[in-house]
C-alpha atoms as a PDB file:
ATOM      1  CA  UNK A   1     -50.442  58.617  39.996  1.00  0.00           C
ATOM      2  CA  UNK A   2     -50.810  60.455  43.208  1.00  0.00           C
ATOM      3  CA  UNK A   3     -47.003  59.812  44.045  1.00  0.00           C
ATOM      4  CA  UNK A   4     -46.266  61.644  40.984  1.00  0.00           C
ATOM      5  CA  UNK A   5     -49.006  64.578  41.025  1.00  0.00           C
ATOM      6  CA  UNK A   6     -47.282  64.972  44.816  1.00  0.00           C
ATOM      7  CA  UNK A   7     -43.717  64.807  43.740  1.00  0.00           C
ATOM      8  CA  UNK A   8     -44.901  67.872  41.262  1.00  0.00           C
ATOM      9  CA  UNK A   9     -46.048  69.805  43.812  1.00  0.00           C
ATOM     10  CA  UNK A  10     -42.965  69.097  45.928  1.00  0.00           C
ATOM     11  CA  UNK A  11     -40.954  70.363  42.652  1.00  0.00           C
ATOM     12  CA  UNK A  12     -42.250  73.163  42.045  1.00  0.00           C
ATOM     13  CA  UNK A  13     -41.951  74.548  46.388  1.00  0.00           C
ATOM     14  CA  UNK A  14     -38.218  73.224  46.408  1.00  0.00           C
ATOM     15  CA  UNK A  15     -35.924  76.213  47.263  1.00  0.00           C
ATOM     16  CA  UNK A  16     -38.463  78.628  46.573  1.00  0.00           C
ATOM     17  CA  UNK A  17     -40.430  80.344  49.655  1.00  0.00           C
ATOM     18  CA  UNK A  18     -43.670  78.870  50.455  1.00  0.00           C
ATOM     19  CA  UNK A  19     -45.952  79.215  54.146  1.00  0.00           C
ATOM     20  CA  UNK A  20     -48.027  76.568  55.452  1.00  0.00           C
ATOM     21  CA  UNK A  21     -51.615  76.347  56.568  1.00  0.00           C
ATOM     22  CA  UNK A  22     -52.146  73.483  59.256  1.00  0.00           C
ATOM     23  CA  UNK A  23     -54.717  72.360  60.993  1.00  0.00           C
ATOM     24  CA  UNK A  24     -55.546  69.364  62.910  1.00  0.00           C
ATOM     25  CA  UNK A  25     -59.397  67.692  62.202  1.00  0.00           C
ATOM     26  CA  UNK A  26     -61.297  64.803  63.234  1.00  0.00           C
ATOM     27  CA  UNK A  27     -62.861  62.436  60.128  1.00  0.00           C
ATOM     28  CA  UNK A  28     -66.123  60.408  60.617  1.00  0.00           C
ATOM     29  CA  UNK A  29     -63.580  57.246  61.994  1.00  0.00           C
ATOM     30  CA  UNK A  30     -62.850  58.962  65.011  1.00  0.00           C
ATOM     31  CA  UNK A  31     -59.084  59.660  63.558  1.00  0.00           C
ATOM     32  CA  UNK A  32     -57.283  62.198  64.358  1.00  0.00           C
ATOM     33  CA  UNK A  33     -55.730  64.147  61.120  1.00  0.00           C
ATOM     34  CA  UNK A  34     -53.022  66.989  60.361  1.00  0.00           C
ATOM     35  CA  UNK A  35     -54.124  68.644  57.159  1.00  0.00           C
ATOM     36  CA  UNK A  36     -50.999  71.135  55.816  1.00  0.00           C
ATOM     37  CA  UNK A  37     -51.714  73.215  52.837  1.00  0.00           C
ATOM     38  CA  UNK A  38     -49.080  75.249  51.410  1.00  0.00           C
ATOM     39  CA  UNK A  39     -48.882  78.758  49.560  1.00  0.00           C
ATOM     40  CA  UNK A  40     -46.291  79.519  47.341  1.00  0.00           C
ATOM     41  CA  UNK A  41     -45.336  81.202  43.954  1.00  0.00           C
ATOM     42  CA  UNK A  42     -45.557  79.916  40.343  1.00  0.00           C
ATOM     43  CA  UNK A  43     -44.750  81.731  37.912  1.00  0.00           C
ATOM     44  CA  UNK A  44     -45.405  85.051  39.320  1.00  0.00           C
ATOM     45  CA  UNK A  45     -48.793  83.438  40.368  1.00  0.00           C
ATOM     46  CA  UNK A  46     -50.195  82.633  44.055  1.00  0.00           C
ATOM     47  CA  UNK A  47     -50.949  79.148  44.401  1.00  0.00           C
ATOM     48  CA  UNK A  48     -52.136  77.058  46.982  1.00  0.00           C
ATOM     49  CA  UNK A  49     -52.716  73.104  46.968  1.00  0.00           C
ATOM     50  CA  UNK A  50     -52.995  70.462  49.486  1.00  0.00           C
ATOM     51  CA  UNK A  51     -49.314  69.329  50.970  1.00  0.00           C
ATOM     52  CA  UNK A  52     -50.487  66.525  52.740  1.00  0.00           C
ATOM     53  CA  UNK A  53     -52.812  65.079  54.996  1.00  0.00           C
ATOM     54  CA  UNK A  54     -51.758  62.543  57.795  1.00  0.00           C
ATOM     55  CA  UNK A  55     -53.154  60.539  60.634  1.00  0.00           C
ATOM     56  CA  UNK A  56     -52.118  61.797  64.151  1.00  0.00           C
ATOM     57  CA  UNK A  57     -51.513  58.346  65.736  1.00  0.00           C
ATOM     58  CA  UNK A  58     -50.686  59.661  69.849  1.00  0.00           C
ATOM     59  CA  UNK A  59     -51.829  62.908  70.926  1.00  0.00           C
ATOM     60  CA  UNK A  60     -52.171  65.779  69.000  1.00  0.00           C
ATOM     61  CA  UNK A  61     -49.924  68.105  70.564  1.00  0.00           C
ATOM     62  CA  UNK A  62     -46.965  70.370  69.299  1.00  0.00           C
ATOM     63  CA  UNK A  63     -44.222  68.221  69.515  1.00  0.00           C
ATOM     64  CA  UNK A  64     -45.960  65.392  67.737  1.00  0.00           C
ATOM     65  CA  UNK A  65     -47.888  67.528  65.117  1.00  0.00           C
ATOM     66  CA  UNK A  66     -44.266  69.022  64.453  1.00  0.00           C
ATOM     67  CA  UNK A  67     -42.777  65.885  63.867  1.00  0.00           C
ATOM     68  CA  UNK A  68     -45.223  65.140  61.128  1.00  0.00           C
ATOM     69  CA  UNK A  69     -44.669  68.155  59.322  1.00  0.00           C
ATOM     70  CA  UNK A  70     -40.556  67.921  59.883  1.00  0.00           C
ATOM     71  CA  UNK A  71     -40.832  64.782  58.847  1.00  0.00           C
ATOM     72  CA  UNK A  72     -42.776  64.990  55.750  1.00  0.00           C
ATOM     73  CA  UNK A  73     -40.088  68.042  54.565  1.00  0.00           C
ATOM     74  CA  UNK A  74     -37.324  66.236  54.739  1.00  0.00           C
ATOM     75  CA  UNK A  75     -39.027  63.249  53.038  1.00  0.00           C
ATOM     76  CA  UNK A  76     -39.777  65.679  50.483  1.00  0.00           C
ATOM     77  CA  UNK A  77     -36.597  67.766  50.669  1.00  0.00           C
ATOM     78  CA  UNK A  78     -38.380  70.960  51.307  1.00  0.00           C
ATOM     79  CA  UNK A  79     -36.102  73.275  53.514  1.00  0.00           C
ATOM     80  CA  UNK A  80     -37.219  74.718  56.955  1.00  0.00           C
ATOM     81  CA  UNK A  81     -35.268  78.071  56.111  1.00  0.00           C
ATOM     82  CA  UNK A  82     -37.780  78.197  53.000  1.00  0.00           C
ATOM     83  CA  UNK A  83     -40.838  78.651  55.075  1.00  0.00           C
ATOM     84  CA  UNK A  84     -41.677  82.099  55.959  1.00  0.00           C
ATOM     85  CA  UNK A  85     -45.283  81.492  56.863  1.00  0.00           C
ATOM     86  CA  UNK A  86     -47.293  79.435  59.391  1.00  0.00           C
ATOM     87  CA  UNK A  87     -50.919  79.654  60.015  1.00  0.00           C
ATOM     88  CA  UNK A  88     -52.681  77.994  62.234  1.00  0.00           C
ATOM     89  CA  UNK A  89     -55.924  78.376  64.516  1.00  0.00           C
ATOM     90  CA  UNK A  90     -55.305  79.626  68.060  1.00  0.00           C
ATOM     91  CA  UNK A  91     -55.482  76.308  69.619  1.00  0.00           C
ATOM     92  CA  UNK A  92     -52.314  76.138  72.363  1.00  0.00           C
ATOM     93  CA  UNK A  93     -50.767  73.172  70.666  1.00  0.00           C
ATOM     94  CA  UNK A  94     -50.916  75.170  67.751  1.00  0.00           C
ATOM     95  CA  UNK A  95     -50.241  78.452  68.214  1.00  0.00           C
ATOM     96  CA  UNK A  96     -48.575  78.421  71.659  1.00  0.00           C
ATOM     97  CA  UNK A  97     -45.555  81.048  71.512  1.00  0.00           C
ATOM     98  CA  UNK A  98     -43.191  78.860  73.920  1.00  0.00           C
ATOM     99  CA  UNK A  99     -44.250  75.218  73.528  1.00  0.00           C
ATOM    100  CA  UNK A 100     -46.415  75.461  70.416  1.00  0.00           C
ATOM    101  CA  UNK A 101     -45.964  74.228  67.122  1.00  0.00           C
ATOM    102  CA  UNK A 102     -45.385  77.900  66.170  1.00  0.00           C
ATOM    103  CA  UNK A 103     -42.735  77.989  68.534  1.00  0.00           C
ATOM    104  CA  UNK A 104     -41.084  74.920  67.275  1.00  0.00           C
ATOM    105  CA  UNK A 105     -40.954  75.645  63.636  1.00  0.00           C
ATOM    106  CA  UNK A 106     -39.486  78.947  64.567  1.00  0.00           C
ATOM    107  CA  UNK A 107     -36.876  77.385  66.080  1.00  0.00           C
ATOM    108  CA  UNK A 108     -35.843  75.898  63.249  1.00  0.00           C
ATOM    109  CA  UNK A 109     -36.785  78.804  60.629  1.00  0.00           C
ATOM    110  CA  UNK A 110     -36.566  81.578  63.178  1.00  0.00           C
ATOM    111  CA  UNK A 111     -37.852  84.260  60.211  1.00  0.00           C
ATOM    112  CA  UNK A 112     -41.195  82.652  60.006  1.00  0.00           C
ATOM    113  CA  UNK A 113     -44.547  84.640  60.141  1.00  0.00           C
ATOM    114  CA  UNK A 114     -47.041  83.747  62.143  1.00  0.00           C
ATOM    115  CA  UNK A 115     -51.114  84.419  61.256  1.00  0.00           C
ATOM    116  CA  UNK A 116     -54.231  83.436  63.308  1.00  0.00           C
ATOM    117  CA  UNK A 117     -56.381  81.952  60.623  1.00  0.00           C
ATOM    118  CA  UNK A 118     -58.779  83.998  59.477  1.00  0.00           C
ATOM    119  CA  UNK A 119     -61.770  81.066  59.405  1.00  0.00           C
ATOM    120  CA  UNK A 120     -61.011  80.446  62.794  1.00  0.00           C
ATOM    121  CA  UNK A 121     -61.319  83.977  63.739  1.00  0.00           C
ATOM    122  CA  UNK A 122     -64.439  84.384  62.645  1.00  0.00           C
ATOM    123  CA  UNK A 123     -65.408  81.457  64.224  1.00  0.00           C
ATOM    124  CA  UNK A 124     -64.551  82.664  67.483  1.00  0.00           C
ATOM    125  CA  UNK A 125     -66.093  86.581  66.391  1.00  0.00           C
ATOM    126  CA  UNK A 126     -69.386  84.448  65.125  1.00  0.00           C
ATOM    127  CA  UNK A 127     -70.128  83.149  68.682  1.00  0.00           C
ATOM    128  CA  UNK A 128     -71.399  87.009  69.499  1.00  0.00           C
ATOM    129  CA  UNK A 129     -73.367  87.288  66.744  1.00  0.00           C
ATOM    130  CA  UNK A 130     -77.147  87.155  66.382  1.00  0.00           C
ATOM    131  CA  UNK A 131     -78.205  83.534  65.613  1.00  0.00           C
ATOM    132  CA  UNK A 132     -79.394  84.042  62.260  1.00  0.00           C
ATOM    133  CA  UNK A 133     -75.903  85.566  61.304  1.00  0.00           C
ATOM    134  CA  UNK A 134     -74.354  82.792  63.213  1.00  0.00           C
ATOM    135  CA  UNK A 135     -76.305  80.313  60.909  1.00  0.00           C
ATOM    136  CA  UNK A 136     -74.781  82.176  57.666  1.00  0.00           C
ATOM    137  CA  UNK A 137     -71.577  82.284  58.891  1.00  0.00           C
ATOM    138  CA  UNK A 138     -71.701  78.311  59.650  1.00  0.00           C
ATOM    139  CA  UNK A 139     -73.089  77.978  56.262  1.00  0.00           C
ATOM    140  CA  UNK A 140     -70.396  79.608  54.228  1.00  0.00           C
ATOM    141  CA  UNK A 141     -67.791  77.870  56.877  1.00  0.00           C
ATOM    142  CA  UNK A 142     -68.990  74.913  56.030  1.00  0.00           C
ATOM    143  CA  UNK A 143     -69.054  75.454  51.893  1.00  0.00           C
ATOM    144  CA  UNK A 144     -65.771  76.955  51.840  1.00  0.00           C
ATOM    145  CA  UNK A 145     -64.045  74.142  53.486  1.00  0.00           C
ATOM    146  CA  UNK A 146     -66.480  71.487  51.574  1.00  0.00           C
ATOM    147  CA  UNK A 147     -64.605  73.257  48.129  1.00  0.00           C
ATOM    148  CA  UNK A 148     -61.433  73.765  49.389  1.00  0.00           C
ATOM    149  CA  UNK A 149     -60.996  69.793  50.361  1.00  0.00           C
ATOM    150  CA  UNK A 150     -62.175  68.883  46.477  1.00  0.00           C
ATOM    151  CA  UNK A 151     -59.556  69.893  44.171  1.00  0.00           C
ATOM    152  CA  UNK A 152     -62.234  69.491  41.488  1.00  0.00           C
ATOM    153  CA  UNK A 153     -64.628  71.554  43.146  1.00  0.00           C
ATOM    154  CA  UNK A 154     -61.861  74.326  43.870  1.00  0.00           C
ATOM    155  CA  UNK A 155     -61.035  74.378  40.476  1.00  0.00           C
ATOM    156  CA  UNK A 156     -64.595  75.162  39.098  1.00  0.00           C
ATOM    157  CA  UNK A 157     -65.263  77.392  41.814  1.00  0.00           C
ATOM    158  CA  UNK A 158     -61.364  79.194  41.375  1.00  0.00           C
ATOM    159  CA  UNK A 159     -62.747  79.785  37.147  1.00  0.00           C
ATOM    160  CA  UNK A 160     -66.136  80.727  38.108  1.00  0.00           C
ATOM    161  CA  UNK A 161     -64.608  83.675  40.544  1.00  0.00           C
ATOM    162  CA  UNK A 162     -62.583  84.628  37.960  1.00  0.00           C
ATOM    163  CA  UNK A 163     -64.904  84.685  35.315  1.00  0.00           C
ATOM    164  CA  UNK A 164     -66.844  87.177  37.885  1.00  0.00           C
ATOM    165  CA  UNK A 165     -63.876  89.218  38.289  1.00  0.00           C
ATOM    166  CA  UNK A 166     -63.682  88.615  41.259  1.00  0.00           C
ATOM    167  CA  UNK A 167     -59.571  87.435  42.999  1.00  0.00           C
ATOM    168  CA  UNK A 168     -59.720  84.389  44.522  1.00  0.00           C
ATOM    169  CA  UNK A 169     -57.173  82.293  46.546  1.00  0.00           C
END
């Protein structure tokens, strides 16, 4: 079932633009993981789901975390040329203008946008802050990325925002 739910996805971001979200994390096995998400439009709505999530097996730096992602593209089909996003924390591996994976995906979609993620910002912002704000900001860290890695759990909380007016994405 998941082969098929992924080959959807895959469907619906073939030849149409999309931008990727990547970040590298560390589960409770010690493993070393590179989570993509991707953003893209269907039917005239923003969506954003989980691309993939794979196990880093040497070290985690640009060249390898790049040929993870190239690989999983062609696998899936998905053109370099349609990516015109990247975002990534500031991490050198990551976000490294000459050597970084930034650097190597625009190499091979030289059009691509580049954005520091916004989480991460604030993560970096949040170490100047008082400690009580420090402890809300590590709070709502912590929930959005709890909901945002349950596809159940974003899809409640995606229907509750909405049903609060409020736009979420």
């Amino acid at each position: 079932m998941s082969k098929d739910i992924e080959e959807q996805l895959n469907d619906k971001i073939r030849d149409n633009r999309f931008a990727l979200q990547v970040d590298e994390a560390t589960d409770s096995n010690k493993d070393c993981l590179l989570i993509t998400y991707v953003r893209f439009i269907d039917a005239d709505d923003l969506k954003e789901d989980l691309l993939f999530c794979k196990r880093v097996t040497n070290r985690a730096t640009a060249d390898e975390l790049f040929k993870i992602t190239d690989t999983y593209l062609k696998e899936a089909d998905l053109k370099w040329e349609d990516c015109v996003g990247i975002c990534t924390d500031g991490a050198q591996a990551m976000a490294g203008k000459r050597g970084g994976l930034q650097a190597l995906i625009r190499r091979v979609s030289p059009n691509v946008q580049w954005t520091h993620c916004m989480i991460h910002r604030e993560a970096l912002a949040s170490k100047q802050l008082s400690p009580e704000l420090n402890d809300v900001m590590t709070d709502i860290i912590a929930t959005v990325n709890y909901i945002k890695t349950r596809p159940v759990k974003a899809r409640i909380s995606a229907a509750l925002c909405e049903e609060m007016g409020s736009d979420v994405s």
